[in-house]
Protein backbone atom coordinates (compact mmCIF):
# COMPACT_ATOMS: atom_id res chain seq x y z
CA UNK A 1 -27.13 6.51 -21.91
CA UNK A 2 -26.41 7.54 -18.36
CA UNK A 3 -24.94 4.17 -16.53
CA UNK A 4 -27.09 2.99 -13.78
CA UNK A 5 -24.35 2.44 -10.51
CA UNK A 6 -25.53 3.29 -7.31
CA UNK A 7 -25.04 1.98 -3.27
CA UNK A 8 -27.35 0.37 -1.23
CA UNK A 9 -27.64 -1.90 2.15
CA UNK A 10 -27.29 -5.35 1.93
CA UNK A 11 -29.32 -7.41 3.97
CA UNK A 12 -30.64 -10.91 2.29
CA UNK A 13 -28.41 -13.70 2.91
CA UNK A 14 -28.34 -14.15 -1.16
CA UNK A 15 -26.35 -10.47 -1.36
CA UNK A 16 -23.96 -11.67 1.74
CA UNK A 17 -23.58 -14.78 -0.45
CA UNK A 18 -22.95 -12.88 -3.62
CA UNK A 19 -20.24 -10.79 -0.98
CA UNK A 20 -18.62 -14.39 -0.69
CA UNK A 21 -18.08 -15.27 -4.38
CA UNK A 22 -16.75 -11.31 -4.89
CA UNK A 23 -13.89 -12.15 -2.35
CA UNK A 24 -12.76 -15.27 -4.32
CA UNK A 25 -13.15 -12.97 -7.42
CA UNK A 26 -11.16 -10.04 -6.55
CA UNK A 27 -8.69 -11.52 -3.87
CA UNK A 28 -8.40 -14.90 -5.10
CA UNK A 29 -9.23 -15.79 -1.16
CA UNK A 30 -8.47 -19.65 -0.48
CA UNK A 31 -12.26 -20.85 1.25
CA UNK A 32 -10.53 -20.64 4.94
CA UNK A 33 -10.03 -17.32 4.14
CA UNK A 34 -13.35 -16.05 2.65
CA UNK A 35 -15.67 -14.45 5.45
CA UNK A 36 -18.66 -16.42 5.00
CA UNK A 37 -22.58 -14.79 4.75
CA UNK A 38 -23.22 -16.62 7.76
CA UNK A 39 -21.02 -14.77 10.07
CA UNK A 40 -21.00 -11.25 7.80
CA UNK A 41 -24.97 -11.98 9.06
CA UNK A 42 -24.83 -12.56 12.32
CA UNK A 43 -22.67 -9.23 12.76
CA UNK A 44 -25.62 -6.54 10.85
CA UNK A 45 -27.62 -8.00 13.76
CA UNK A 46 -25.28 -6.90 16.32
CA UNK A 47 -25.28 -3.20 14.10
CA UNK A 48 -22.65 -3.36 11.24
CA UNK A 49 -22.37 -2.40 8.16
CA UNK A 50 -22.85 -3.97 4.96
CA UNK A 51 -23.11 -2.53 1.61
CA UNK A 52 -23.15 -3.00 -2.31
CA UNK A 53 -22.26 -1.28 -5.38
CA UNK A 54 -24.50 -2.03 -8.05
CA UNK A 55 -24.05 -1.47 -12.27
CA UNK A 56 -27.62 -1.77 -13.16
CA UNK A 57 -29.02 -5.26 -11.14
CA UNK A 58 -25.77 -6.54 -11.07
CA UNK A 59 -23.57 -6.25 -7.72
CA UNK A 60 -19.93 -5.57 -8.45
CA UNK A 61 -18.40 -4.55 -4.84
CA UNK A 62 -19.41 -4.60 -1.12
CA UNK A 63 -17.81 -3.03 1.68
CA UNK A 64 -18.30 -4.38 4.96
CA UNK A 65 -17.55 -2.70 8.66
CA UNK A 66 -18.50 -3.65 12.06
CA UNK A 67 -18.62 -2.10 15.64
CA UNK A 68 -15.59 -0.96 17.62
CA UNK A 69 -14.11 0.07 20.69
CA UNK A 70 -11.67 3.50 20.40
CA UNK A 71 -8.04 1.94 20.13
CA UNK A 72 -6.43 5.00 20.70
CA UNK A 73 -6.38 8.67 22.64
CA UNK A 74 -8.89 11.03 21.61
CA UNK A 75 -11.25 8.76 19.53
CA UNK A 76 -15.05 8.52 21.29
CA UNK A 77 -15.57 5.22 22.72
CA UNK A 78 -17.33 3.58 19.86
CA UNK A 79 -16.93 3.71 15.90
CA UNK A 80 -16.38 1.25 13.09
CA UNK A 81 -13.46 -0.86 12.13
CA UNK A 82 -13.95 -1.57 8.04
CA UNK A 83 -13.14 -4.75 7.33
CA UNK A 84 -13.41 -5.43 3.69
CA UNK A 85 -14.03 -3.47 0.71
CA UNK A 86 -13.90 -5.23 -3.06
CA UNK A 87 -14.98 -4.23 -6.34
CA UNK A 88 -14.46 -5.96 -9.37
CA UNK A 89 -11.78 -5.28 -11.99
CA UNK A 90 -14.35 -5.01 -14.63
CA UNK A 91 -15.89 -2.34 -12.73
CA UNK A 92 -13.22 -0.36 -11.56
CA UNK A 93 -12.93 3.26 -12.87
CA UNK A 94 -16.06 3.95 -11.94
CA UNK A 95 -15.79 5.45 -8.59
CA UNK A 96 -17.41 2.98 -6.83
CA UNK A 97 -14.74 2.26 -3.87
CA UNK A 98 -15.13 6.20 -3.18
CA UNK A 99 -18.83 6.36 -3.17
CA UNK A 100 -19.07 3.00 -0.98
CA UNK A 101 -16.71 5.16 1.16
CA UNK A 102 -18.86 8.32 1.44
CA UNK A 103 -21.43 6.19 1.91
CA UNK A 104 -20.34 4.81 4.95
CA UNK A 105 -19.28 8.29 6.28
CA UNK A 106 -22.68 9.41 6.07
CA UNK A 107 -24.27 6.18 7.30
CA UNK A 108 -22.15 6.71 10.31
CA UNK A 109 -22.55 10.12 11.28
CA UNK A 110 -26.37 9.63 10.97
CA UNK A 111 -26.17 6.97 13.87
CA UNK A 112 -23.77 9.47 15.69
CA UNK A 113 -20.15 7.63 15.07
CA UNK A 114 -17.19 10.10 13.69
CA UNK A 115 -14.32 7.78 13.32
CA UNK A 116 -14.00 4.69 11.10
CA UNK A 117 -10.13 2.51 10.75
CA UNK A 118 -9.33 -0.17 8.77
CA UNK A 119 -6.37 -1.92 7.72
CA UNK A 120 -4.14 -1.61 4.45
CA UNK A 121 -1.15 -2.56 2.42
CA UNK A 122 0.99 0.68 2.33
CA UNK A 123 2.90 -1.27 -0.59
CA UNK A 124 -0.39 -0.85 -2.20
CA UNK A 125 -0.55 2.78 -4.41
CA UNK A 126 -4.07 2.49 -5.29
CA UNK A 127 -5.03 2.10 -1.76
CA UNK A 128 -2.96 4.79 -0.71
CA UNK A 129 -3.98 7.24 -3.05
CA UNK A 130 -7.88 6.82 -2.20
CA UNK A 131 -7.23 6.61 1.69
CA UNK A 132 -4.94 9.72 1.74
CA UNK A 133 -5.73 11.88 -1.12
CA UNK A 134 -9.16 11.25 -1.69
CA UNK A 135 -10.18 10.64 1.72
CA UNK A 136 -8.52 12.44 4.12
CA UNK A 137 -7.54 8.97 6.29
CA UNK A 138 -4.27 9.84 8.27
CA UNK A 139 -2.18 7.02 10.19
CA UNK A 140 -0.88 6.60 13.01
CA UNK A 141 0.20 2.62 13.39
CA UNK A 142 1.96 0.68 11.50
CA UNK A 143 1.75 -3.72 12.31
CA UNK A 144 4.32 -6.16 11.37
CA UNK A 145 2.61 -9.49 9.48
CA UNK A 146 -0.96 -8.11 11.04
CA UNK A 147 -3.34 -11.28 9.46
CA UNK A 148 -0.20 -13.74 8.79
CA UNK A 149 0.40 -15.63 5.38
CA UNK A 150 -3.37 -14.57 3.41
CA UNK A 151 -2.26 -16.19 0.06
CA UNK A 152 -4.55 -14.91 -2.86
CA UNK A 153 -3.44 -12.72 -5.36
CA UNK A 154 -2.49 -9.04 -3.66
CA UNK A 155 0.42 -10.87 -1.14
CA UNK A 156 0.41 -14.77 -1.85
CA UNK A 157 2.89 -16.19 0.56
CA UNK A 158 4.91 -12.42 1.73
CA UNK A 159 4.25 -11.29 5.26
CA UNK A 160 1.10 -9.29 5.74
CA UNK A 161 2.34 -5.54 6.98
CA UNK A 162 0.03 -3.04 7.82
CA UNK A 163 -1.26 0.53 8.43
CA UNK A 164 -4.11 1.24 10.24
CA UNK A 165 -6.19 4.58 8.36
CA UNK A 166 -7.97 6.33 11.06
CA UNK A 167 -10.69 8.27 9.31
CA UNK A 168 -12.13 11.16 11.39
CA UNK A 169 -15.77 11.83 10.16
CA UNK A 170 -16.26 15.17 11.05
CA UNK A 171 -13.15 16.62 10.37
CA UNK A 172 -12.24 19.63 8.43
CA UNK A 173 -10.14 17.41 6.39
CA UNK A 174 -12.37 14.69 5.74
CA UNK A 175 -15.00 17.27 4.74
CA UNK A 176 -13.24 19.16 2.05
CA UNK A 177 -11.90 15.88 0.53
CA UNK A 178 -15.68 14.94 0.22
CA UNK A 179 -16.36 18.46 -1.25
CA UNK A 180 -13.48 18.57 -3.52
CA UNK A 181 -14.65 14.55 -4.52
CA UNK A 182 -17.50 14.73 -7.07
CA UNK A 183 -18.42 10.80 -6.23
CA UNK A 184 -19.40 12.27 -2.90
CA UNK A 185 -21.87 14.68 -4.01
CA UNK A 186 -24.79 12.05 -3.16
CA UNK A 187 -23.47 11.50 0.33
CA UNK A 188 -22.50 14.92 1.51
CA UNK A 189 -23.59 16.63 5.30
CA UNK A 190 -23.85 19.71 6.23
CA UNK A 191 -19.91 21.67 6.47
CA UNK A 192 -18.87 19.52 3.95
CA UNK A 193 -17.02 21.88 1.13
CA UNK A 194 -14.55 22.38 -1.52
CA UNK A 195 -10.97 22.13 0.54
CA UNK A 196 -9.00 24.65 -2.11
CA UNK A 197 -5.63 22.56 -1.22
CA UNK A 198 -2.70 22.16 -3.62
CA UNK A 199 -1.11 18.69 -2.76
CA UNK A 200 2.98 19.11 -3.87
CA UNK A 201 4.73 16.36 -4.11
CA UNK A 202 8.36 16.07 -2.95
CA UNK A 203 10.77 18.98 -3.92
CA UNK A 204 14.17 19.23 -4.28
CA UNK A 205 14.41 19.62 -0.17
CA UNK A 206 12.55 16.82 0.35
CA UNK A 207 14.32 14.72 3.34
CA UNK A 208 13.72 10.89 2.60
CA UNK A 209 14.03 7.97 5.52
CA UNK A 210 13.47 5.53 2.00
CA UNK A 211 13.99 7.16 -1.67
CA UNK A 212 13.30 5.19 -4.68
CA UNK A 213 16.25 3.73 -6.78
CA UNK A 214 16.16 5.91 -9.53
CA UNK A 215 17.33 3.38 -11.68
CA UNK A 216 14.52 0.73 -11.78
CA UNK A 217 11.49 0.10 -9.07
CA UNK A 218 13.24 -0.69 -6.19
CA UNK A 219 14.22 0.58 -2.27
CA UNK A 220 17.33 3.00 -1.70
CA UNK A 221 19.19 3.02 1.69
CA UNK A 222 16.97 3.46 4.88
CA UNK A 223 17.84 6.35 6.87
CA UNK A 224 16.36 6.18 10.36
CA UNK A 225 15.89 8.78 13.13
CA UNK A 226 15.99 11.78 10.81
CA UNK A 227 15.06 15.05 13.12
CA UNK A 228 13.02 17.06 10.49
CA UNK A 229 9.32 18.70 10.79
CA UNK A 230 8.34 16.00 7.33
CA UNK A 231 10.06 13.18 6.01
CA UNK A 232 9.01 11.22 2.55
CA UNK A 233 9.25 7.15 2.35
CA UNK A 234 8.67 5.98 -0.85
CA UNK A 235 6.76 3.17 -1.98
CA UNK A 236 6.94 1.02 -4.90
CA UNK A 237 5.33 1.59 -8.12
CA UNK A 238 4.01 -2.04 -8.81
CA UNK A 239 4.08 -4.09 -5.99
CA UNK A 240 1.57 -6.52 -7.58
CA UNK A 241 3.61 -7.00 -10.52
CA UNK A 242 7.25 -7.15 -8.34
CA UNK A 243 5.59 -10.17 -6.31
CA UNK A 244 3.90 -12.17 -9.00
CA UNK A 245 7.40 -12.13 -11.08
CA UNK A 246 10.17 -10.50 -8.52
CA UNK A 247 9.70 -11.83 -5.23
CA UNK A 248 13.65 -10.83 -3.68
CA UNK A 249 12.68 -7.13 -4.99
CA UNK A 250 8.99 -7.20 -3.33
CA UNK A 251 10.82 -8.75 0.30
CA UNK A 252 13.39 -5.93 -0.21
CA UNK A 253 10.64 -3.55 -0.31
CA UNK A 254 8.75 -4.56 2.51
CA UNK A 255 11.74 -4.92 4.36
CA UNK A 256 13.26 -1.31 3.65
CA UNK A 257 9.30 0.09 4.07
CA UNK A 258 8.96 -1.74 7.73
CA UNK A 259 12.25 -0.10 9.05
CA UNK A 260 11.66 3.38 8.35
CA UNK A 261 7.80 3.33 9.04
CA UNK A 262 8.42 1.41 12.62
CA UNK A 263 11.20 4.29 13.29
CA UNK A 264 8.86 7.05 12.23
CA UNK A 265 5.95 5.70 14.01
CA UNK A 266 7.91 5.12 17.45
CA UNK A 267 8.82 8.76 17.40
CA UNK A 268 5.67 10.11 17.01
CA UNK A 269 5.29 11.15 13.07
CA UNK A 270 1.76 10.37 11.28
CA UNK A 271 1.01 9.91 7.57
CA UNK A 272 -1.20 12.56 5.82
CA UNK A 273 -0.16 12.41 2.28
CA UNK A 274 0.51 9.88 -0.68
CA UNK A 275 1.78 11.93 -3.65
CA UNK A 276 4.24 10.76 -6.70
CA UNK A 277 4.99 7.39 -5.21
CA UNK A 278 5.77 7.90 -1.78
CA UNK A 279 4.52 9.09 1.41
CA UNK A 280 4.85 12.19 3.64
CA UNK A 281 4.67 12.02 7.69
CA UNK A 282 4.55 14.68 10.31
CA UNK A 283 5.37 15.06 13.34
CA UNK A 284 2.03 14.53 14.99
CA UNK A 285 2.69 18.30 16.71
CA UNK A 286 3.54 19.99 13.74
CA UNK A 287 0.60 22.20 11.77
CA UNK A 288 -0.58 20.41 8.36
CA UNK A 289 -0.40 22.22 5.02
């Protein structure tokens, strides 16, 4: 039997309700922290968005975004910052975070916006790896302690670091990661197409501002103003697991992870790529591959 999961708007105050009990359930969100229905309602009457991802009747995710202005260069004045996106670990595996994501793409560009950011833990691999890989999100910023102490279960009481995913709509890039993603294929526009890319990780040339210990899952030394075309920063493997039962290792992480991604961002390199653990910037100049 084919599984029933599909996306659609939310727009009853029960579903922004149900989007209230899903952030205790997958973040572990104190109540001062949840974003409550009545708010999350006010803001799809001022034009946000607000979805679900549904196994049968049953609504296992949401993904929420609202209006905003361009915050850097280049961007048109209005898009959409994404705010919150949660399925449930029951549910993962699916493909649902993707397909909310193509989703919104394509809600979006039909009300003419081509650029959606949001915020995420670049300790995180699973966020990485859809917001890079799968996506095509680059970044650009990178914010020290961005929401302060959130407590819950992804960062408890450990400063609340951040990059900030630009996602450019209409992009070459974005499009063939939607044609190379088969949970896009019910959200694709027109251009969108198979990208052909081979994504390499790091070689034996590879120049690192942060390796890996290659002993167990923690930081190497920092190197800082490295003068190379691409430089890798590595990230750890389990950050979830280092904080629940580690905490000096996860604070060394973040620690060793803010230095070199503050350096790289002040001299003008981007991220484009998550691959075998760690990530690769640019120079925001130099040609991608």
């Amino acid at each position: 039997m084919t599984m029933d999961v599909h996306i659609r708007p939310l727009l009853t105050m029960d579903a922004l309700r149900t989007c209230e009990e899903l952030q205790s359930r997958v973040w572990g969100y104190r109540d001062r922290e949840i974003v409550p229905a009545a708010q999350i309602r006010a803001a799809l009457h001022a034009g946000a968005l607000v979805a679900g991802a549904f196994v049968g009747r049953e609504q296992v995710g949401f993904l929420y975004g609202f209006p905003a202005f361009a915050h850097e260069p280049g961007l048109r004045p209005l898009g959409l910052h994404s705010h919150m996106m949660a399925v449930v670990p029951e549910a993962r595996g699916l493909g649902l975070g993707r397909r909310l994501k193509w989703y919104q793409r394509r809600w979006c560009l039909e009300r003419g916006i081509d650029w959606v950011a949001w915020t995420f833990d670049p300790l995180q691999a699973g966020n990485a790896r859809l917001n890079l890989e799968h996506l095509g999100v680059v970044v650009h910023e990178y914010h020290v302690d961005f929401y302060g102490v959130l407590g819950g279960v992804l960062s408890g009481e450990l400063p609340t670091d951040r990059f900030v995913g630009l996602w450019r709509l209409d992009s070459p890039r974005v499009g063939g990661r939607a044609g190379d993603d088969p949970h896009a294929a019910f959200f694709r526009v027109d251009g969108d197409a198979p990208s052909g890319r081979a994504a390499l990780p790091p070689g034996p040339d590879a120049v690192w501002a942060l390796a890996r210990d290659p002993e167990r899952d923690a930081p190497g030394a920092v190197t800082l103003g490295l003068d190379a075309d691409d430089v890798w920063v590595a990230a750890p493997r389990a950050i979830g697991a280092l904080r629940r039962e580690a905490r000096n290792d996860a604070l060394a992480w973040g620690e060793a992870f803010r230095a070199a991604s503050v350096d790289l961002v002040e001299r003008g390199y981007e991220v484009r790529a998550f691959l075998d653990g760690a990530y690769r910037w640019w120079r925001r100049a130099a040609e991608e591959e």
